[in-house]
PDB file of N, CA and C in Angstrom:
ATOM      1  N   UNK A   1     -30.840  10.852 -25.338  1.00  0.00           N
ATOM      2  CA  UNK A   1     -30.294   9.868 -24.423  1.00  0.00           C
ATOM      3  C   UNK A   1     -29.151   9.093 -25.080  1.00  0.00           C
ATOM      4  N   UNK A   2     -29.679   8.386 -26.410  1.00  0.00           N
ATOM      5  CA  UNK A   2     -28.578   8.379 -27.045  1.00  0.00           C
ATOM      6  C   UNK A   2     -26.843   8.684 -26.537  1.00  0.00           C
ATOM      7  N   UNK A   3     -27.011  10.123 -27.102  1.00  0.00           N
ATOM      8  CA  UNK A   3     -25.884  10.652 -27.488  1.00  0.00           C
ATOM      9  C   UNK A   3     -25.110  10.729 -25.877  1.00  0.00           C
ATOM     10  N   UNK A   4     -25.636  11.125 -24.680  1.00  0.00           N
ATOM     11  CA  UNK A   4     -25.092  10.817 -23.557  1.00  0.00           C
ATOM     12  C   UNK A   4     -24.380   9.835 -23.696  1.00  0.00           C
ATOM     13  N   UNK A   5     -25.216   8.373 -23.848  1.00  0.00           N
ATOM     14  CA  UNK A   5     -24.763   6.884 -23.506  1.00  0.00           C
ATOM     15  C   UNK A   5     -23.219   7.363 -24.965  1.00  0.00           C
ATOM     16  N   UNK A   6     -23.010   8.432 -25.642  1.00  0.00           N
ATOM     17  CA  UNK A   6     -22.244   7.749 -26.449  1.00  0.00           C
ATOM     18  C   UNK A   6     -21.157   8.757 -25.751  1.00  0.00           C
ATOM     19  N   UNK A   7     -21.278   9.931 -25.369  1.00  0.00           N
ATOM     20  CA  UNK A   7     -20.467  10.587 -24.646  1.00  0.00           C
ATOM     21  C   UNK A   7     -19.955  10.331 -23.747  1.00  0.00           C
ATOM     22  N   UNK A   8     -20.352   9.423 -22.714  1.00  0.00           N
ATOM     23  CA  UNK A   8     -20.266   8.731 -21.863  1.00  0.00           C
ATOM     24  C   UNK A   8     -19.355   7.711 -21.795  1.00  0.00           C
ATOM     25  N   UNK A   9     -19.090   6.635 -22.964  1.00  0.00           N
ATOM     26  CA  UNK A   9     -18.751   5.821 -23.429  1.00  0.00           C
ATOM     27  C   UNK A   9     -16.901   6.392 -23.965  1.00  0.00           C
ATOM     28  N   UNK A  10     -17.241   7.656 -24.795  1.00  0.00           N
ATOM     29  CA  UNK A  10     -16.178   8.163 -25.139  1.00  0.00           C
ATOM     30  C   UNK A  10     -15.554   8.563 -23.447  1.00  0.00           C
ATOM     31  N   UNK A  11     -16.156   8.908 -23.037  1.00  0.00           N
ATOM     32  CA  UNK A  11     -15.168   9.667 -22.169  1.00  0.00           C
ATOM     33  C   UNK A  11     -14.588   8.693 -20.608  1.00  0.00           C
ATOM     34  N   UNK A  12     -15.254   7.136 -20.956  1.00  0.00           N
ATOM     35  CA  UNK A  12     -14.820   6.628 -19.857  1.00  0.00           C
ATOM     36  C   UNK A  12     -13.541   5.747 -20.945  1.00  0.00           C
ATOM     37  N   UNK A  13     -14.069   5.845 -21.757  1.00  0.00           N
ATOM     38  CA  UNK A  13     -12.702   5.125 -22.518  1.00  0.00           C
ATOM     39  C   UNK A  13     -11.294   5.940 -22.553  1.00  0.00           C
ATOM     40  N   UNK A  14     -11.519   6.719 -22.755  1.00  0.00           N
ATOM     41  CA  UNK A  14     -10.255   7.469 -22.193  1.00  0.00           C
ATOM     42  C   UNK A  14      -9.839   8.060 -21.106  1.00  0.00           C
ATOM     43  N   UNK A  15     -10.273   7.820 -19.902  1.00  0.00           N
ATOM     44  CA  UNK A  15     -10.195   7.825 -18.915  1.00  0.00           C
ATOM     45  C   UNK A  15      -9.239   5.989 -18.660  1.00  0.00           C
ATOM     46  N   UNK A  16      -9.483   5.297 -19.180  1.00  0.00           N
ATOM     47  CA  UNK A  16      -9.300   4.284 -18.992  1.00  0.00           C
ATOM     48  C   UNK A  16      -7.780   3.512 -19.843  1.00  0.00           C
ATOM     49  N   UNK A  17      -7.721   4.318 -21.025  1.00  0.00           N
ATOM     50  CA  UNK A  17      -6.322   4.851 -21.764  1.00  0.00           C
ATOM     51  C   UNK A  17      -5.721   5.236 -21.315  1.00  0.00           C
ATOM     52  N   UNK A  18      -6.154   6.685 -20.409  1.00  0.00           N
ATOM     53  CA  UNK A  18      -5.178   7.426 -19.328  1.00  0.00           C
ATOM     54  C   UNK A  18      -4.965   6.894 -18.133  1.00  0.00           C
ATOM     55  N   UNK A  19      -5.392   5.823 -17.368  1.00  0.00           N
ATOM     56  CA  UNK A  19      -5.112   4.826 -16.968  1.00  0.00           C
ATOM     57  C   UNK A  19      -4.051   4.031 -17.354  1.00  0.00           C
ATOM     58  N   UNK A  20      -4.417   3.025 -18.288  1.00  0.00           N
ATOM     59  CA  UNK A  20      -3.097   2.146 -18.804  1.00  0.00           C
ATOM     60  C   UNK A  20      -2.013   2.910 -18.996  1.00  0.00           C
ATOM     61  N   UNK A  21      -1.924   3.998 -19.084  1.00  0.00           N
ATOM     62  CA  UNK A  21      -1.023   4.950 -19.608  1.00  0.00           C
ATOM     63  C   UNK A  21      -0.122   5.184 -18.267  1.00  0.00           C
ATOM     64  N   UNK A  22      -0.630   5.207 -17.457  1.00  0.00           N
ATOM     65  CA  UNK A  22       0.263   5.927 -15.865  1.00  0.00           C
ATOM     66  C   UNK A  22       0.459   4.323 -15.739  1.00  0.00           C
ATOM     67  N   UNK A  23       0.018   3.314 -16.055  1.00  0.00           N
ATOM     68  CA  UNK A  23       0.635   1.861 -15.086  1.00  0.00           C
ATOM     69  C   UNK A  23       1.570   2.074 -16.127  1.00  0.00           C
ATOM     70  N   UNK A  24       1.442   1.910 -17.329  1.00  0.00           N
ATOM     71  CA  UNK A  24       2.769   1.762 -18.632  1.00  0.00           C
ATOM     72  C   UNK A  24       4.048   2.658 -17.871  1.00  0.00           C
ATOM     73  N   UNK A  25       3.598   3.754 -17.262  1.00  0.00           N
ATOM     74  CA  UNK A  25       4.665   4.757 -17.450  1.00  0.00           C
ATOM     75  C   UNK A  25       5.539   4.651 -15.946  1.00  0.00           C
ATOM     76  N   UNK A  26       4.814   3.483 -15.159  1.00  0.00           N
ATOM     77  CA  UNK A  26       5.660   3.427 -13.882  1.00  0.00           C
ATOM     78  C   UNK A  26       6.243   1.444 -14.143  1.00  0.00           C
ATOM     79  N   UNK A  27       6.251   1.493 -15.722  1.00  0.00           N
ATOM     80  CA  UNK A  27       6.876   0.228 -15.980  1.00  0.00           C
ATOM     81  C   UNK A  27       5.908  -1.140 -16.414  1.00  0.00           C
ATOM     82  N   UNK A  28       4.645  -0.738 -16.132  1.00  0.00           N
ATOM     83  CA  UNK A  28       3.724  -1.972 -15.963  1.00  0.00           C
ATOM     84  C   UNK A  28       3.953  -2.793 -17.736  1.00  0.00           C
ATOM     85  N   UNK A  29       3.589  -3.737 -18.149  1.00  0.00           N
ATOM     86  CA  UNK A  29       3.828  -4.734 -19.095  1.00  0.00           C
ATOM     87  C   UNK A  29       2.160  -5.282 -19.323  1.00  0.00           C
ATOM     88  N   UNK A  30       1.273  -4.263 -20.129  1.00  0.00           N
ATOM     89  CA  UNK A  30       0.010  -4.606 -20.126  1.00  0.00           C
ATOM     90  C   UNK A  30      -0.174  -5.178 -21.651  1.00  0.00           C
ATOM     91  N   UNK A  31      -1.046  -6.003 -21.352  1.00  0.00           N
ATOM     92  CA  UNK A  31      -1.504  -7.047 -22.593  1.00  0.00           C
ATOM     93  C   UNK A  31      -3.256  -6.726 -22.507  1.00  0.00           C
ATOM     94  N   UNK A  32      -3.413  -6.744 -23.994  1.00  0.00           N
ATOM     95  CA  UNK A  32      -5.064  -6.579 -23.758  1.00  0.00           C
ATOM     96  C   UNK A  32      -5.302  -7.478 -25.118  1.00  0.00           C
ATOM     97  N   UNK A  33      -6.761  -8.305 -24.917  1.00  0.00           N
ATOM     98  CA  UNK A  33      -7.192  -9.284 -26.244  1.00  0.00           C
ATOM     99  C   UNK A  33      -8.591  -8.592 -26.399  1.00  0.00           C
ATOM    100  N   UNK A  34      -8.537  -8.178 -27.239  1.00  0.00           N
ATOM    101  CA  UNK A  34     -10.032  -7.517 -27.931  1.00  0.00           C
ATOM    102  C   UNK A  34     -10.745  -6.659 -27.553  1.00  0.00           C
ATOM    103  N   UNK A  35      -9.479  -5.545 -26.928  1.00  0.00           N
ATOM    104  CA  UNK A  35      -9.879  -4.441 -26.350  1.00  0.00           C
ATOM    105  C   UNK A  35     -10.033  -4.522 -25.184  1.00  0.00           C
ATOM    106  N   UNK A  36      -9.991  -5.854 -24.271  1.00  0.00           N
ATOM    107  CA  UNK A  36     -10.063  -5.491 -23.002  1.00  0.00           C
ATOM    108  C   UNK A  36      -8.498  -6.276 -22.206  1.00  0.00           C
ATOM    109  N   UNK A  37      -8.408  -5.465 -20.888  1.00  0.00           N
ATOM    110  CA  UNK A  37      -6.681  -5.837 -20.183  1.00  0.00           C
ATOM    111  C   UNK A  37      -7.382  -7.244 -19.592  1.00  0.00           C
ATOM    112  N   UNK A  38      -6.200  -7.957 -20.138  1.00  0.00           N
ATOM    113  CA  UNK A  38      -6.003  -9.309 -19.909  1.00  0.00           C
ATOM    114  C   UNK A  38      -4.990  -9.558 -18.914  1.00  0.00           C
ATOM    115  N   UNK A  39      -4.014  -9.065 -19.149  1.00  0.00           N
ATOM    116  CA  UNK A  39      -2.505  -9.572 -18.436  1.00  0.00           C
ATOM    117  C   UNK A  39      -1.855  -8.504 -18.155  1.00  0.00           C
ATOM    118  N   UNK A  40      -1.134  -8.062 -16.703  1.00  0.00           N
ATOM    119  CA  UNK A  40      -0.465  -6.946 -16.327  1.00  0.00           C
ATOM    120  C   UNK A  40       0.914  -7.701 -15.727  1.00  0.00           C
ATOM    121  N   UNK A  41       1.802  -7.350 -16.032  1.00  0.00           N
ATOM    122  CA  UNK A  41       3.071  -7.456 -15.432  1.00  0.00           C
ATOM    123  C   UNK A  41       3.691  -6.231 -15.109  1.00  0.00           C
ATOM    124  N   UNK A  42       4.498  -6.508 -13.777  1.00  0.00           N
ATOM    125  CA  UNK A  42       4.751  -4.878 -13.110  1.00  0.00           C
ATOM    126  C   UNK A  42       5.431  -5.385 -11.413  1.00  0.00           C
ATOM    127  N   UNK A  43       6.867  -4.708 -11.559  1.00  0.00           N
ATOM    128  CA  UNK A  43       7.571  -4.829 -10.790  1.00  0.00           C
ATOM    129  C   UNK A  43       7.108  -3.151  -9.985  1.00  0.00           C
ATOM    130  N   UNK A  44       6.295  -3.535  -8.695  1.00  0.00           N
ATOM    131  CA  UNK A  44       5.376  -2.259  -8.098  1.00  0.00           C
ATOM    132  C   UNK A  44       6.560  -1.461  -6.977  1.00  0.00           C
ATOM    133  N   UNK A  45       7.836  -1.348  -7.139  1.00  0.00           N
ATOM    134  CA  UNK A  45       8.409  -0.912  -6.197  1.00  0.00           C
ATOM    135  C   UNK A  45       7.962   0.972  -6.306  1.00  0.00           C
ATOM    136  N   UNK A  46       7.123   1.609  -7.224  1.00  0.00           N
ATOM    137  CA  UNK A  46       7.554   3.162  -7.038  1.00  0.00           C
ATOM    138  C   UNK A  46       5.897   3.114  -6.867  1.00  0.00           C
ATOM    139  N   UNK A  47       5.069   1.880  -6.794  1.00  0.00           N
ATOM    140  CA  UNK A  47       3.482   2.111  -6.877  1.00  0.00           C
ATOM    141  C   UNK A  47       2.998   3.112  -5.592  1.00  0.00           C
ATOM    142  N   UNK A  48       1.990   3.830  -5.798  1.00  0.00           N
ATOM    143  CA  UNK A  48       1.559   4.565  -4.529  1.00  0.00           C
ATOM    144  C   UNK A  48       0.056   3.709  -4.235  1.00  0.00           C
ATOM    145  N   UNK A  49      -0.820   3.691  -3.502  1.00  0.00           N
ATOM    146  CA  UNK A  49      -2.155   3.362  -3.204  1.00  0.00           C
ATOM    147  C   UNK A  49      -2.833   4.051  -4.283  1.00  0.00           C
ATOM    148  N   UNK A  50      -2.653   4.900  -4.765  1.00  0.00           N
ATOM    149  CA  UNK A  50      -3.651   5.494  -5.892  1.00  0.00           C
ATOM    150  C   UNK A  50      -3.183   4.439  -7.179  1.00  0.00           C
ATOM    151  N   UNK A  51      -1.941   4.188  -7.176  1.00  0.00           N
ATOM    152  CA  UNK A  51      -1.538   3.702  -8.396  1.00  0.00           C
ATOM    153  C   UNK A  51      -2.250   1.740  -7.981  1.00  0.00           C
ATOM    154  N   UNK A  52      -2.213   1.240  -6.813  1.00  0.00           N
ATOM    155  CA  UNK A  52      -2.801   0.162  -6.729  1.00  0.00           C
ATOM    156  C   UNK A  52      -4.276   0.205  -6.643  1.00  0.00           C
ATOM    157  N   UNK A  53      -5.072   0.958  -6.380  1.00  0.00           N
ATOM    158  CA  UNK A  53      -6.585   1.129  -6.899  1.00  0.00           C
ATOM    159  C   UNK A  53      -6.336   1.186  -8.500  1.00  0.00           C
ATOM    160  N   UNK A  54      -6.027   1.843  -8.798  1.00  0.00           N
ATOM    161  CA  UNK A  54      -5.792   1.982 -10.626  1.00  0.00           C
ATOM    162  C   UNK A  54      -5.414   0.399 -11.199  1.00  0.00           C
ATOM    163  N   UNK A  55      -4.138   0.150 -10.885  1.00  0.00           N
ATOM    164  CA  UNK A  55      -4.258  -1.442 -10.952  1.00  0.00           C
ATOM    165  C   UNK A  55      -5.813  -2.234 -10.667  1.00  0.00           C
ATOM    166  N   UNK A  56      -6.253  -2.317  -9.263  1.00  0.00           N
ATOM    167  CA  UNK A  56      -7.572  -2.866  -9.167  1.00  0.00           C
ATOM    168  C   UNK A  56      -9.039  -2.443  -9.748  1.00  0.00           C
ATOM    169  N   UNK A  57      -8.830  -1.590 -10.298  1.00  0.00           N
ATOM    170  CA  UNK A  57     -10.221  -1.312 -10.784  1.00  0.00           C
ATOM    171  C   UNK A  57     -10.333  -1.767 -12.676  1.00  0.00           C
ATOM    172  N   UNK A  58      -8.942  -2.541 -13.022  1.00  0.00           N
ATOM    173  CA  UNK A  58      -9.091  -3.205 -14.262  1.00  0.00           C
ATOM    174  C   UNK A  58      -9.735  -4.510 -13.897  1.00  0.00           C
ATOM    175  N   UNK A  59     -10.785  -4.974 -13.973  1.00  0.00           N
ATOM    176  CA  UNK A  59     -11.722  -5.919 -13.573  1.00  0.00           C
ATOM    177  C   UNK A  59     -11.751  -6.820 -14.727  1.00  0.00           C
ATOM    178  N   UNK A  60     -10.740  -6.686 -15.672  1.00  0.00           N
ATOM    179  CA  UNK A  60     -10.678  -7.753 -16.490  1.00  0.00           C
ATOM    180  C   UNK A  60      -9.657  -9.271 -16.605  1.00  0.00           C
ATOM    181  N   UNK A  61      -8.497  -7.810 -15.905  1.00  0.00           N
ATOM    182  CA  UNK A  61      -7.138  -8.833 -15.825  1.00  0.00           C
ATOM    183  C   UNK A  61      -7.676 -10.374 -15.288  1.00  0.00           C
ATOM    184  N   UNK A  62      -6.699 -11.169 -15.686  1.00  0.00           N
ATOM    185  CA  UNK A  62      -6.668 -12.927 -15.495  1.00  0.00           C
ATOM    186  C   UNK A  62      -5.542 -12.907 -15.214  1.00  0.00           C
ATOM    187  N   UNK A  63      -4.191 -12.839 -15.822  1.00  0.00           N
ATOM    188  CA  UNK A  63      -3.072 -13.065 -14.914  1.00  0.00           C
ATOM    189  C   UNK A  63      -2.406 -11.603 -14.824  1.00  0.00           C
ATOM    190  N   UNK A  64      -1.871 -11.939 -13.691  1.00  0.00           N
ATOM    191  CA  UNK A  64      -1.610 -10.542 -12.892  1.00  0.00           C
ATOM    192  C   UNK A  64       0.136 -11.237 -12.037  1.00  0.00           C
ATOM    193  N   UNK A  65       1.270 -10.534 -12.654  1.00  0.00           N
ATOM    194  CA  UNK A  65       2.592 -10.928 -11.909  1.00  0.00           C
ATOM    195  C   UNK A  65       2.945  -9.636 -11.165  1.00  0.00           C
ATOM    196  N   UNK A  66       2.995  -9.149 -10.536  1.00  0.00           N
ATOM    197  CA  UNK A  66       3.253  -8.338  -9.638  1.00  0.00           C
ATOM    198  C   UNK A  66       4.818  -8.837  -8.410  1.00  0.00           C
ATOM    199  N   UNK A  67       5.538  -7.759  -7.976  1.00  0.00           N
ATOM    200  CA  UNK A  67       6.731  -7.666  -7.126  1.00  0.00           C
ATOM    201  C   UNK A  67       7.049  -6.298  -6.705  1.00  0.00           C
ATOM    202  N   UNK A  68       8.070  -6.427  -5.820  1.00  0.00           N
ATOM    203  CA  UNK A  68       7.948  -5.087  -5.289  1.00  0.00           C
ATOM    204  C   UNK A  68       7.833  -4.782  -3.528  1.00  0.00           C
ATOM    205  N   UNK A  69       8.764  -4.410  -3.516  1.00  0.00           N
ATOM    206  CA  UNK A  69       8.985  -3.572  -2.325  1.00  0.00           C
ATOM    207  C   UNK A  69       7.672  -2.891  -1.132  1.00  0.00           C
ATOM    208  N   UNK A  70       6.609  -2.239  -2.292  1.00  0.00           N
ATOM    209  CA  UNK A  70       5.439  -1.442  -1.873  1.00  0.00           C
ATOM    210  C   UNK A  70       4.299  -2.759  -1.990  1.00  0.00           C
ATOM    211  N   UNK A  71       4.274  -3.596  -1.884  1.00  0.00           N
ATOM    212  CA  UNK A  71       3.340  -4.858  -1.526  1.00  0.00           C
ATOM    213  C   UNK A  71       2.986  -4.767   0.006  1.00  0.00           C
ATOM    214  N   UNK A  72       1.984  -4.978   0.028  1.00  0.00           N
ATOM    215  CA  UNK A  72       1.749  -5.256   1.751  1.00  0.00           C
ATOM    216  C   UNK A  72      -0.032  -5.629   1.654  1.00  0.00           C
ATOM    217  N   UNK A  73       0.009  -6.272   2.784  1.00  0.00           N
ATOM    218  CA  UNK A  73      -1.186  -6.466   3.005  1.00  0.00           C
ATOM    219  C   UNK A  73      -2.501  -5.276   2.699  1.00  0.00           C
ATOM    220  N   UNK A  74      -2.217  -4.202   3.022  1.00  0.00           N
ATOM    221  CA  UNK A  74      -2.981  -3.077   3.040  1.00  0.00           C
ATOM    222  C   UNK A  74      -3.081  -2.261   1.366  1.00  0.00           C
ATOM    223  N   UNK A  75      -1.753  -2.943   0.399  1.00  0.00           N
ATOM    224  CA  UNK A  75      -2.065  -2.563  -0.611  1.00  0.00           C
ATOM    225  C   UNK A  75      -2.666  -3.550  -1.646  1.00  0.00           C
ATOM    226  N   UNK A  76      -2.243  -4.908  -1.119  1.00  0.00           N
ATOM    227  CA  UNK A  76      -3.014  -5.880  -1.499  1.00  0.00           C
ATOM    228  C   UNK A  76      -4.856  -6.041  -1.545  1.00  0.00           C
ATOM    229  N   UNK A  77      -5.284  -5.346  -0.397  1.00  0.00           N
ATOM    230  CA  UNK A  77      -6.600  -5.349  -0.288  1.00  0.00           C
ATOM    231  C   UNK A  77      -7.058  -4.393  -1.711  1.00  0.00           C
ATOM    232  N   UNK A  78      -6.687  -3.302  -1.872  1.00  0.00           N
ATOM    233  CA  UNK A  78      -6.653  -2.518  -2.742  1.00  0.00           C
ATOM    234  C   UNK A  78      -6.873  -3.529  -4.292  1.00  0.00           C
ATOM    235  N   UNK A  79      -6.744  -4.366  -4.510  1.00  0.00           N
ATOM    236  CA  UNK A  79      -6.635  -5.394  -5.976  1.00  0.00           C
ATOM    237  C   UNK A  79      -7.853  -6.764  -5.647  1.00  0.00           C
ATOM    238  N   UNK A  80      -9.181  -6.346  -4.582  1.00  0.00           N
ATOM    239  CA  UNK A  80      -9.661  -7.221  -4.512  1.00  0.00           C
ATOM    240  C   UNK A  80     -10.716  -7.062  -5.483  1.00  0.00           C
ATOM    241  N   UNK A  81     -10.635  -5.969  -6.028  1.00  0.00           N
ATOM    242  CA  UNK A  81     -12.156  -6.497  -7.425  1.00  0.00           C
ATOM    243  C   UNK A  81     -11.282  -6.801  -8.766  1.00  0.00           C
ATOM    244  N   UNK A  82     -10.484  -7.361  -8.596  1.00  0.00           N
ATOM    245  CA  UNK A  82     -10.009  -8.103  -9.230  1.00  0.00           C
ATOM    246  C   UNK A  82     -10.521  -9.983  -9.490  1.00  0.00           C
ATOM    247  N   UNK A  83     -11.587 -10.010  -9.736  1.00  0.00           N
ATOM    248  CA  UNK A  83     -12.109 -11.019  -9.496  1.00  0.00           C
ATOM    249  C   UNK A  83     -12.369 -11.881 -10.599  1.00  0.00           C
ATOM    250  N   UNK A  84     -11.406 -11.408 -11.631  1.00  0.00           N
ATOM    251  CA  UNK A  84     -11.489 -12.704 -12.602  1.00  0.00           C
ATOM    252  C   UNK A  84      -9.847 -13.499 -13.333  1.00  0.00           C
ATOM    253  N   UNK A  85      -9.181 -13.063 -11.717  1.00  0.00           N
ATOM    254  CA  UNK A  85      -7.740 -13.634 -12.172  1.00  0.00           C
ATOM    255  C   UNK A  85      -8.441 -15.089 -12.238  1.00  0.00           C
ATOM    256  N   UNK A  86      -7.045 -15.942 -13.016  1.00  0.00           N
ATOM    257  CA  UNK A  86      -7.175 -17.420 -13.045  1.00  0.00           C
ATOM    258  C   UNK A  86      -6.147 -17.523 -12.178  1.00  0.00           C
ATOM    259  N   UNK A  87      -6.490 -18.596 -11.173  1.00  0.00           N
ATOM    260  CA  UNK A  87      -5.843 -19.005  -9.865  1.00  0.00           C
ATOM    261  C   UNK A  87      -5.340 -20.722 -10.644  1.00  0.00           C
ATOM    262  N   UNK A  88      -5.368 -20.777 -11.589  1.00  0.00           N
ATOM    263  CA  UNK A  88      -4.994 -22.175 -12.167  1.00  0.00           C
ATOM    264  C   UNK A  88      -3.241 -21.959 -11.922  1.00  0.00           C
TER     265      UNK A  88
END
């Protein structure tokens, strides 16, 4: 059981590398403190809906600057488990 939980572990972590990796590569400006994403900056004009689920499923981010053309209500919903921005 072990070794699952460690395979497991390996392989969502890089899944999650390859992640940051496609926001990096459509421009995003990611900051992470102690291994986990803290801060994303990202002008979203070439984002697709796959690329804004990918954005939303980092459940760590706190500040989040986002712009862009491809904003809309419908891609906005897409960034709601995002639930530990600071609204300060």
């Amino acid at each position: 059981m072990k070794l699952f939980v460690v395979l497991l572990s390996i392989l969502c972590g890089g899944l999650r590398a390859a992640d940051v990796a496609s926001l990096q590569k459509l421009g995003a400006k990611v900051t992470e403190t102690a291994g986990v994403i803290t801060q994303v900056q990202v002008k979203c004009d070439a984002f697709t809906a796959a690329d804004f689920r990918t954005l939303g499923s980092f459940t760590t981010i706190k500040n989040l600057t986002i712009s862009g053309k491809t904003i809309t209500d419908d891609t906005l919903a897409l960034l709601t488990g995002l639930v530990e921005l600071d609204h300060g």
